[in-house]
Protein backbone atom coordinates (compact mmCIF):
# COMPACT_ATOMS: atom_id res chain seq x y z
CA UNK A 1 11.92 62.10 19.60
CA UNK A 2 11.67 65.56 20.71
CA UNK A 3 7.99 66.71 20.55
CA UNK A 4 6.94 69.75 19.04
CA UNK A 5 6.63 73.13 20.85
CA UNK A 6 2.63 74.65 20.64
CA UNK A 7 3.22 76.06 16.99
CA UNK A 8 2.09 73.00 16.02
CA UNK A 9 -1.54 74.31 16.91
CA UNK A 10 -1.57 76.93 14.13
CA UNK A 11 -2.37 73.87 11.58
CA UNK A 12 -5.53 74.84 9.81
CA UNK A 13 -8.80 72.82 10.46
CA UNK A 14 -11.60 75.67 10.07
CA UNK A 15 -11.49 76.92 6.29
CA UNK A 16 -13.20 80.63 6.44
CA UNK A 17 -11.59 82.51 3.71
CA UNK A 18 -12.80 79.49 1.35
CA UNK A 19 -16.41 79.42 3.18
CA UNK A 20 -16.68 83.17 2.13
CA UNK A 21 -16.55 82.30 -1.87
CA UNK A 22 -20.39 81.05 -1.32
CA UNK A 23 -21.59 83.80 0.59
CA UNK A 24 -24.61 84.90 -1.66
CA UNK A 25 -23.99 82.45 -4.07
CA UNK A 26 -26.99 80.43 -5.60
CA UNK A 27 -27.98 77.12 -3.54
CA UNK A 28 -25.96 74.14 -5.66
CA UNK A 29 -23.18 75.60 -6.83
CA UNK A 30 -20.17 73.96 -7.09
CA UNK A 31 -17.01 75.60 -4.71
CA UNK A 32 -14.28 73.22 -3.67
CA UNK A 33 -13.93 74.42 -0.11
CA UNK A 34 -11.08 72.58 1.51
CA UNK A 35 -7.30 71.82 1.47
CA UNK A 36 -5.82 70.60 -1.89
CA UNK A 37 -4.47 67.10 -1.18
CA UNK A 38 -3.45 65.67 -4.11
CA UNK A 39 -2.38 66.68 -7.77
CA UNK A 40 -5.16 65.25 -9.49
CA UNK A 41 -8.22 63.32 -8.36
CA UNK A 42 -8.69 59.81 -9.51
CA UNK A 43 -11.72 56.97 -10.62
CA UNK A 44 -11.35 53.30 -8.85
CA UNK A 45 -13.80 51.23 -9.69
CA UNK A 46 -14.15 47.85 -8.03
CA UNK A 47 -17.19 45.30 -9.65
CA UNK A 48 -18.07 42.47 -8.59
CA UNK A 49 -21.11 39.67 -7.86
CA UNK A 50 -20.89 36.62 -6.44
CA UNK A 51 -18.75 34.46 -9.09
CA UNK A 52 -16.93 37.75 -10.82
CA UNK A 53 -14.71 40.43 -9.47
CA UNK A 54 -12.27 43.39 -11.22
CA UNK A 55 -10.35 46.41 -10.30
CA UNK A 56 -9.05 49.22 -12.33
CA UNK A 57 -8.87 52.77 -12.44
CA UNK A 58 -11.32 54.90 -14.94
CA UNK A 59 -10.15 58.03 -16.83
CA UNK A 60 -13.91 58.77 -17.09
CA UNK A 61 -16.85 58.20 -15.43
CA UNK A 62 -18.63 57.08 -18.98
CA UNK A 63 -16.28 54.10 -18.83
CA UNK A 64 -18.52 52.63 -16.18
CA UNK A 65 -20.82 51.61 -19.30
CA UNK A 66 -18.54 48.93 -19.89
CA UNK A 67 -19.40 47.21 -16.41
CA UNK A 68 -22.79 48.21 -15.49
CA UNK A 69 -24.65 44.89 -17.66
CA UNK A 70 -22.03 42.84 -16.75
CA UNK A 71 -21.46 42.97 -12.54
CA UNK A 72 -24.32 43.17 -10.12
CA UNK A 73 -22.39 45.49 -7.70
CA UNK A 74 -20.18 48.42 -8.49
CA UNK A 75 -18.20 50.46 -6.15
CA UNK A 76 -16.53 53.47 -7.39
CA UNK A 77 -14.20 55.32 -5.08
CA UNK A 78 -13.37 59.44 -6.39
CA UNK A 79 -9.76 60.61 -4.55
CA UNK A 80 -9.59 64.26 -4.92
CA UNK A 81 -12.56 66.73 -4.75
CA UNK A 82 -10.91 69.53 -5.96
CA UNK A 83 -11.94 68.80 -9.46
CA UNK A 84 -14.97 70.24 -9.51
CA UNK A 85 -15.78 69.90 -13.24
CA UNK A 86 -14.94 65.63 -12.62
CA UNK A 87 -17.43 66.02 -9.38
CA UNK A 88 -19.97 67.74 -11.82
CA UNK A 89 -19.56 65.09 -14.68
CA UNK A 90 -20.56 61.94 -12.04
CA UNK A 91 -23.50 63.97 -10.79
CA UNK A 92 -24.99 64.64 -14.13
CA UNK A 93 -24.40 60.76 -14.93
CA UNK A 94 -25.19 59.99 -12.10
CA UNK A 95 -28.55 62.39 -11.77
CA UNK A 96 -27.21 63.01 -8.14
CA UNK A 97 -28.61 66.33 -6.79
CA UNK A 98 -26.78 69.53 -7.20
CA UNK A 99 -27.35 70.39 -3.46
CA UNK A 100 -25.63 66.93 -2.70
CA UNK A 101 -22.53 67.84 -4.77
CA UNK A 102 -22.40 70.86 -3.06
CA UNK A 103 -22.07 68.70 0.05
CA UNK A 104 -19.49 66.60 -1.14
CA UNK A 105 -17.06 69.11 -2.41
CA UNK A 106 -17.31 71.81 0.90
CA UNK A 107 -15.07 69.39 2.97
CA UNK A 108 -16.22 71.50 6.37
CA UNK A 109 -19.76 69.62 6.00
CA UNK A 110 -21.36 68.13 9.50
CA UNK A 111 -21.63 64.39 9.31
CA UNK A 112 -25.42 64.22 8.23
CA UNK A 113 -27.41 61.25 6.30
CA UNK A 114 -29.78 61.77 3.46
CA UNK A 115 -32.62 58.97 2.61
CA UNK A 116 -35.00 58.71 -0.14
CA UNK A 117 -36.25 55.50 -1.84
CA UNK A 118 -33.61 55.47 -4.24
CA UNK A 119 -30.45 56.81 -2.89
CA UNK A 120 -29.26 56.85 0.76
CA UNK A 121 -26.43 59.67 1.06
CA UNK A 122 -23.67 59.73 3.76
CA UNK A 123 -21.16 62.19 4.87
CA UNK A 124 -18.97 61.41 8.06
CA UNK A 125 -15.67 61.74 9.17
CA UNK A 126 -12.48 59.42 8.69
CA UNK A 127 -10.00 60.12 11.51
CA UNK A 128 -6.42 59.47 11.15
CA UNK A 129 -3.33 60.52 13.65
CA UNK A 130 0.41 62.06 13.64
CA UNK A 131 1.74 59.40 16.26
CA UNK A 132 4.72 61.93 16.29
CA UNK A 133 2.90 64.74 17.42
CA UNK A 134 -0.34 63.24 18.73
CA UNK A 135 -2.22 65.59 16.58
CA UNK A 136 -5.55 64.45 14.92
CA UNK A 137 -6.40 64.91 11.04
CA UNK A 138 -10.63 64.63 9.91
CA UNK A 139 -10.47 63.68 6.64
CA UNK A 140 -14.53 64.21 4.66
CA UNK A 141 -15.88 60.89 3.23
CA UNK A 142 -19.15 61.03 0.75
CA UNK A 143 -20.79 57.33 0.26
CA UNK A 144 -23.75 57.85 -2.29
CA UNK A 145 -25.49 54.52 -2.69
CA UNK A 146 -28.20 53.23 -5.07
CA UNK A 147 -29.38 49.65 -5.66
CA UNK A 148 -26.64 48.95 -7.91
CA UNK A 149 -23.83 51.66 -7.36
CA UNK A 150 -21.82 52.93 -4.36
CA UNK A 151 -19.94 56.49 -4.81
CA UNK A 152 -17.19 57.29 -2.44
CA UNK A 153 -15.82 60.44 -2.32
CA UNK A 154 -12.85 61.09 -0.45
CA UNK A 155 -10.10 64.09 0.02
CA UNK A 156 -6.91 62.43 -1.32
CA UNK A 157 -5.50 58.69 -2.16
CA UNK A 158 -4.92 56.38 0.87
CA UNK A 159 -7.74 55.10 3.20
CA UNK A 160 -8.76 52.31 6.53
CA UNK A 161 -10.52 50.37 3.62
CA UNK A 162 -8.06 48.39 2.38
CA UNK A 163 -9.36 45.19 4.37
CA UNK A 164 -12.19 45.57 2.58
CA UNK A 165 -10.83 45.70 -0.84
CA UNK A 166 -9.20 42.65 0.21
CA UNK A 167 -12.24 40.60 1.30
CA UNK A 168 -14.02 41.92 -1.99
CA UNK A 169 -11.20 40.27 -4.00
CA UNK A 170 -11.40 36.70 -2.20
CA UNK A 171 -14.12 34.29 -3.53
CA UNK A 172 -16.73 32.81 -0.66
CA UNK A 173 -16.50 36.38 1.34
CA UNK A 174 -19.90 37.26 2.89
CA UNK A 175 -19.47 40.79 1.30
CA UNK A 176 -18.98 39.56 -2.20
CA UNK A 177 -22.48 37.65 -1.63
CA UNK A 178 -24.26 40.34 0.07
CA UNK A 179 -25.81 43.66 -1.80
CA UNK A 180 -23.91 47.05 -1.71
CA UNK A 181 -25.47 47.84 1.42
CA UNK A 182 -23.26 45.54 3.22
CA UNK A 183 -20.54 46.80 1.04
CA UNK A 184 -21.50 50.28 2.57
CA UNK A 185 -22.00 48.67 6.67
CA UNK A 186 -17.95 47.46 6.19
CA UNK A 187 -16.87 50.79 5.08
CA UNK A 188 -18.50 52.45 8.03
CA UNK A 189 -17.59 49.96 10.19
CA UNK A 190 -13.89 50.24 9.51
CA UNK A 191 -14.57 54.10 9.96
CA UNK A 192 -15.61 53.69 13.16
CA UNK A 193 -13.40 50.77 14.30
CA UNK A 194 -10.64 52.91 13.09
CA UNK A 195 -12.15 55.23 15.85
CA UNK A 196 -12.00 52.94 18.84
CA UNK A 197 -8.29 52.14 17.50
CA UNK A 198 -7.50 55.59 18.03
CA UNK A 199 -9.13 55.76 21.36
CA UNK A 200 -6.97 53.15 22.63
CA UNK A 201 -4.15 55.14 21.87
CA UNK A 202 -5.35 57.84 23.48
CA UNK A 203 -6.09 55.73 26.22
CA UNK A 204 -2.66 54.87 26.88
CA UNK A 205 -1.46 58.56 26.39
CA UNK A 206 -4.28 59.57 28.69
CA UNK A 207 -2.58 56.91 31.26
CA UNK A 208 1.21 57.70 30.61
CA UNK A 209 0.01 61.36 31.22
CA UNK A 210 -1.28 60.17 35.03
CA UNK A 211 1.74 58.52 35.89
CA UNK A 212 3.33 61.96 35.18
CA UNK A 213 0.97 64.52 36.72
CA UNK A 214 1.56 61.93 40.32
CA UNK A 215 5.67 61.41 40.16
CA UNK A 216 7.11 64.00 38.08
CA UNK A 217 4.13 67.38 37.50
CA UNK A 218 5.69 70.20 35.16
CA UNK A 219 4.73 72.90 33.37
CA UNK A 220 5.52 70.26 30.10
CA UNK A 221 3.16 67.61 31.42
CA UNK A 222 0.90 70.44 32.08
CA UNK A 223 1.25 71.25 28.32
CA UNK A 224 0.84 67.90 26.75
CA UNK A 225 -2.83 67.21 28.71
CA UNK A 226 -4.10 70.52 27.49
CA UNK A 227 -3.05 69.44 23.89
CA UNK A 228 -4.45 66.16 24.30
CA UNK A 229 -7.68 67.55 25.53
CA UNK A 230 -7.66 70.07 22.48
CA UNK A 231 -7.54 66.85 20.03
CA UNK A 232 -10.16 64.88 22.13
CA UNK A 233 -12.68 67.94 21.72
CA UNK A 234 -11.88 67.92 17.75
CA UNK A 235 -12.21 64.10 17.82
CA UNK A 236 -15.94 64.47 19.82
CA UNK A 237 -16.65 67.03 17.27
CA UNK A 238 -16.51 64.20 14.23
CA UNK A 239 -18.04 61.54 16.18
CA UNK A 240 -21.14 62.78 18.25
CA UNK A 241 -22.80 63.89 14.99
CA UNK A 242 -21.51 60.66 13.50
CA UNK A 243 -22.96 58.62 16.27
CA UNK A 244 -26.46 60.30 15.21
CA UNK A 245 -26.30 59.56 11.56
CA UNK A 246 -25.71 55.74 12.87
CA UNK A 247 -28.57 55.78 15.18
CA UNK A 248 -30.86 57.52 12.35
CA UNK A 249 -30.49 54.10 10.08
CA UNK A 250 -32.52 52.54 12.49
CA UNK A 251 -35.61 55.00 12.15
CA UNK A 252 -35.26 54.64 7.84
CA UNK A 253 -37.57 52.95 5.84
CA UNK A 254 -36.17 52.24 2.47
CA UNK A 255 -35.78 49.38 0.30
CA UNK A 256 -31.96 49.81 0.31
CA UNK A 257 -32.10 48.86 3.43
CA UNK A 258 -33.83 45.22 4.81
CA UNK A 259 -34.01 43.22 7.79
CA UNK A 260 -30.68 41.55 7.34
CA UNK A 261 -28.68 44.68 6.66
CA UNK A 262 -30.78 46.41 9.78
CA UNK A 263 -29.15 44.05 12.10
CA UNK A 264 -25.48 45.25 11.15
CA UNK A 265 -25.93 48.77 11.25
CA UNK A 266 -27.21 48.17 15.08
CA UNK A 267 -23.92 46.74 15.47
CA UNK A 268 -22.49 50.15 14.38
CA UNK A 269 -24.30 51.84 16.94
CA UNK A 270 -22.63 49.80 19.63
CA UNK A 271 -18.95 50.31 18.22
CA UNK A 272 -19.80 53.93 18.24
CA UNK A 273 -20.82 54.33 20.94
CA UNK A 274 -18.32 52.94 22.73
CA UNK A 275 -16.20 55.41 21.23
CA UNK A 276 -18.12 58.39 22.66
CA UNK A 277 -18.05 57.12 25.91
CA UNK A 278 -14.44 57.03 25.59
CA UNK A 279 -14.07 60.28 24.46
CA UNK A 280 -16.27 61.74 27.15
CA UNK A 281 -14.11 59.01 29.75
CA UNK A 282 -10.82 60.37 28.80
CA UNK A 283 -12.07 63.98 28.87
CA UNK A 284 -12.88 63.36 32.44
CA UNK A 285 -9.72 62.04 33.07
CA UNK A 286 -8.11 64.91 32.08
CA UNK A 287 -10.06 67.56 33.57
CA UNK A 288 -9.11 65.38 36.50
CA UNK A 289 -5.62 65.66 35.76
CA UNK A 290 -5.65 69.44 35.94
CA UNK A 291 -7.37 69.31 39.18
CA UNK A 292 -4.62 67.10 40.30
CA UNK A 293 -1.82 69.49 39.04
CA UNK A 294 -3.51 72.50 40.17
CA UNK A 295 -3.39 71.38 43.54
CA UNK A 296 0.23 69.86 43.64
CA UNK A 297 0.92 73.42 42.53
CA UNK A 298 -0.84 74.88 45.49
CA UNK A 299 0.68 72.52 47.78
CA UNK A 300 4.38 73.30 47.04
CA UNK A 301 3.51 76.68 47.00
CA UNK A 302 1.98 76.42 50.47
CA UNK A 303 4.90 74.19 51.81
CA UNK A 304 7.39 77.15 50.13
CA UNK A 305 5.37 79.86 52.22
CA UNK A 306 5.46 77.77 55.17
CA UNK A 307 9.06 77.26 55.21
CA UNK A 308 9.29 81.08 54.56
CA UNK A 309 7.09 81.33 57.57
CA UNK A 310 9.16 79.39 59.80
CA UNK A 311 11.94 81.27 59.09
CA UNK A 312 10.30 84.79 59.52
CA UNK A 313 9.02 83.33 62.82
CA UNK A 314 12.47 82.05 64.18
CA UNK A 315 14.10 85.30 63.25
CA UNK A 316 11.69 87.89 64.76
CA UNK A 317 12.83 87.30 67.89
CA UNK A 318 16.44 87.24 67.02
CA UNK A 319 15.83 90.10 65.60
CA UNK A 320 13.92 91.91 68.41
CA UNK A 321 16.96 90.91 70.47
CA UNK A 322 19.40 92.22 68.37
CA UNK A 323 17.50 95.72 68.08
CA UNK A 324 17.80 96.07 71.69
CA UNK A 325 21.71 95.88 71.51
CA UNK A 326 21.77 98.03 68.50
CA UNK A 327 20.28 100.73 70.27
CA UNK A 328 22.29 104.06 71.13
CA UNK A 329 21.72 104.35 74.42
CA UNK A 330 24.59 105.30 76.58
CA UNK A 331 24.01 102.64 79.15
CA UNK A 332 23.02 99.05 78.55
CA UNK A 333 24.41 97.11 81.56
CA UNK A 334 24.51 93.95 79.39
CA UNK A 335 27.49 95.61 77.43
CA UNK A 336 29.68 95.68 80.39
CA UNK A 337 29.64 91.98 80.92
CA UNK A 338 32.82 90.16 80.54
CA UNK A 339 30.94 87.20 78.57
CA UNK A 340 27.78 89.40 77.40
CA UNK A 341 28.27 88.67 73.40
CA UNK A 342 28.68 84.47 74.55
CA UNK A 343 25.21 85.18 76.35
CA UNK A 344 23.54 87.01 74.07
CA UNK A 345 24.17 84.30 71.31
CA UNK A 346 23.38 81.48 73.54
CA UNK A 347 19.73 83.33 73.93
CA UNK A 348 19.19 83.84 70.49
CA UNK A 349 20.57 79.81 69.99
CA UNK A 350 17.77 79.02 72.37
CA UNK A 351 15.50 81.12 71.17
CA UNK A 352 15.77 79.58 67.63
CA UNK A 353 15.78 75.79 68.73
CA UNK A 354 13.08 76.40 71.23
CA UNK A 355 10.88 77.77 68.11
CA UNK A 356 11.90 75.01 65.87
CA UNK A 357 11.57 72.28 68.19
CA UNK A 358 7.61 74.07 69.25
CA UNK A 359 7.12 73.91 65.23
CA UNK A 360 8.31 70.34 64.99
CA UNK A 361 6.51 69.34 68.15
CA UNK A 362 2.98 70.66 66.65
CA UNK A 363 4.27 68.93 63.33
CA UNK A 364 4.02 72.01 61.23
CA UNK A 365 6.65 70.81 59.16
């Protein structure tokens, strides 16, 4: 497939004219800032306990009431933040924080986490990938849990946590026996194993792009490592600050949180980890790369000039020669000989092979 030419960077990931709406507005007001990815946002609520489990969709978040006596855990999952007055609605249910709603609905927010004794409050990034053009795409996810209830908010329908969906549906799953704290450690976790996915690939483009730089360097090649090194720094953008919030769940003391749960969030840290090393590794690489094809460049540019050198130095003294017979004086003996023009191009013949064979014999080319 033929890859796209560098318009392709033009896509918008830094919303400004949006950011400018809340300049001067009052702390905890409500602006959608963002990119529109769906007609109109939707409730799924998934309920479950140990012995019980549903799934259905909610035309309003009041409908919850219906669920809340009868399930121990409920995860609702909101696709669409646009709708502002829906976002409003589940924070007055909810008594969320106006300042947090602000948060959820400006999709530019910095992966941060927020912990009090009754709410622990998430924002971090869910990466996804154009395999056609290699481009990356952060989408914002919001998890807002409480001891019995775990908001998601997300952009627009279609997510990594499927698997999860699917374990919470099967009987005798560790996550259907475990509180919504676990619930909350899979979701992350597929976040951020989604991330080391995505560093493989990179990985191999990272290597495909070596092989190329060493057997066949052009000014495409050249092209595709800067791209890829444009959508490594977005990716390190998402996940050092997302590495933090992971790292901060060990420092927390809150009763959403015990022992048991502790011990899977310090897996997180590892995956994550790993992630940003890879980032930083392939980085390297890269830079590497361009050092590499810099100084191929130079090299065929010095083997042009010394070619070009060669060839200036095997015709000066042809030339020099050939200036003395082009003179006008009146007498040059050498113009009365019978053979003169044989012997003047056996001299510059010797001259020449003499110089080349000097050049080759001091291995200069």
């Amino acid at each position: 497939m033929k890859r796209k030419k560098p318009q392709i960077l033009k896509k918008v990931r830094f919303i400004t004219k949006q950011q400018q709406q809340t300049a001067g507005q009052a702390p905890g007001k409500l602006i959608f800032i963002g990119e529109q990815k769906q007609q109109e946002a939707t409730i799924e609520l998934i309920a479950y306990d140990e012995n019980k489990f549903i799934k259905t969709n909610l035309s309003s978040i009041k409908e919850i009431e219906n669920y809340k006596n009868e399930y121990k855990n409920i995860w609702i999952n909101i696709d669409g933040l646009h709708d502002v007055k829906l976002i409003n609605s589940i924070g007055l249910y909810f008594n969320i924080h106006t300042l947090i709603l602000e948060d959820i609905v400006h999709t530019g927010q910095r992966p941060r986490v927020d912990v009090d004794e009754n709410h622990i409050f998430t924002i971090i990034k869910m990466m996804s990938l154009d395999v056609s053009t290699h481009m990356l795409d952060a989408e914002q996810v919001s998890m807002y849990l409480t001891k019995n209830i775990l908001l998601t908010f997300q952009e627009k329908d279609g997510d990594i946590f499927e698997p999860v969906r699917e374990r919470i549906s099967k009987s005798n799953t560790r996550v259907r026996k475990l509180s919504l704290t676990y619930l909350k450690y899979s979701l992350l976790d597929a976040i951020v194993d989604n991330y080391n996915f995505l560093m493989e690939i990179f990985g191999a483009k990272v290597e495909e792009l070596e092989d190329k730089i060493l057997l066949q360097p052009s000014k495409d090649t050249l092209q595709e490592i800067n791209l890829t090194k444009i959508e490594l720094n977005y990716f390190r953008k998402a996940i050092k600050p997302a590495r933090e919030v992971l790292f901060s769940f060990k420092e927390f003391k809150t009763n959403l949180i015990d022992k048991e749960d502790q011990l899977f969030f310090n897996d997180l840290i590892d995956l994550i980890q790993r992630a940003s090393d890879s980032v930083d590794h392939y980085k390297s690489m890269l830079s590497e790369q361009l050092t590499v094809y810099s100084t191929n460049v130079n090299n065929r540019l010095n083997d042009i000039m010394k070619i070009l050198t060669i060839f200036s130095a095997v015709f000066i003294p042809i030339t020099f020669i050939a200036g003395i017979y082009g003179t006008n004086f009146k007498h040059i003996p050498e113009l009365e000989y019978q053979n003169g023009y044989y012997i003047m191009w056996g001299v510059i013949l010797l001259t020449a092979f003499s110089m080349l064979g000097y050049f080759k014999y001091k291995k200069w080319f």
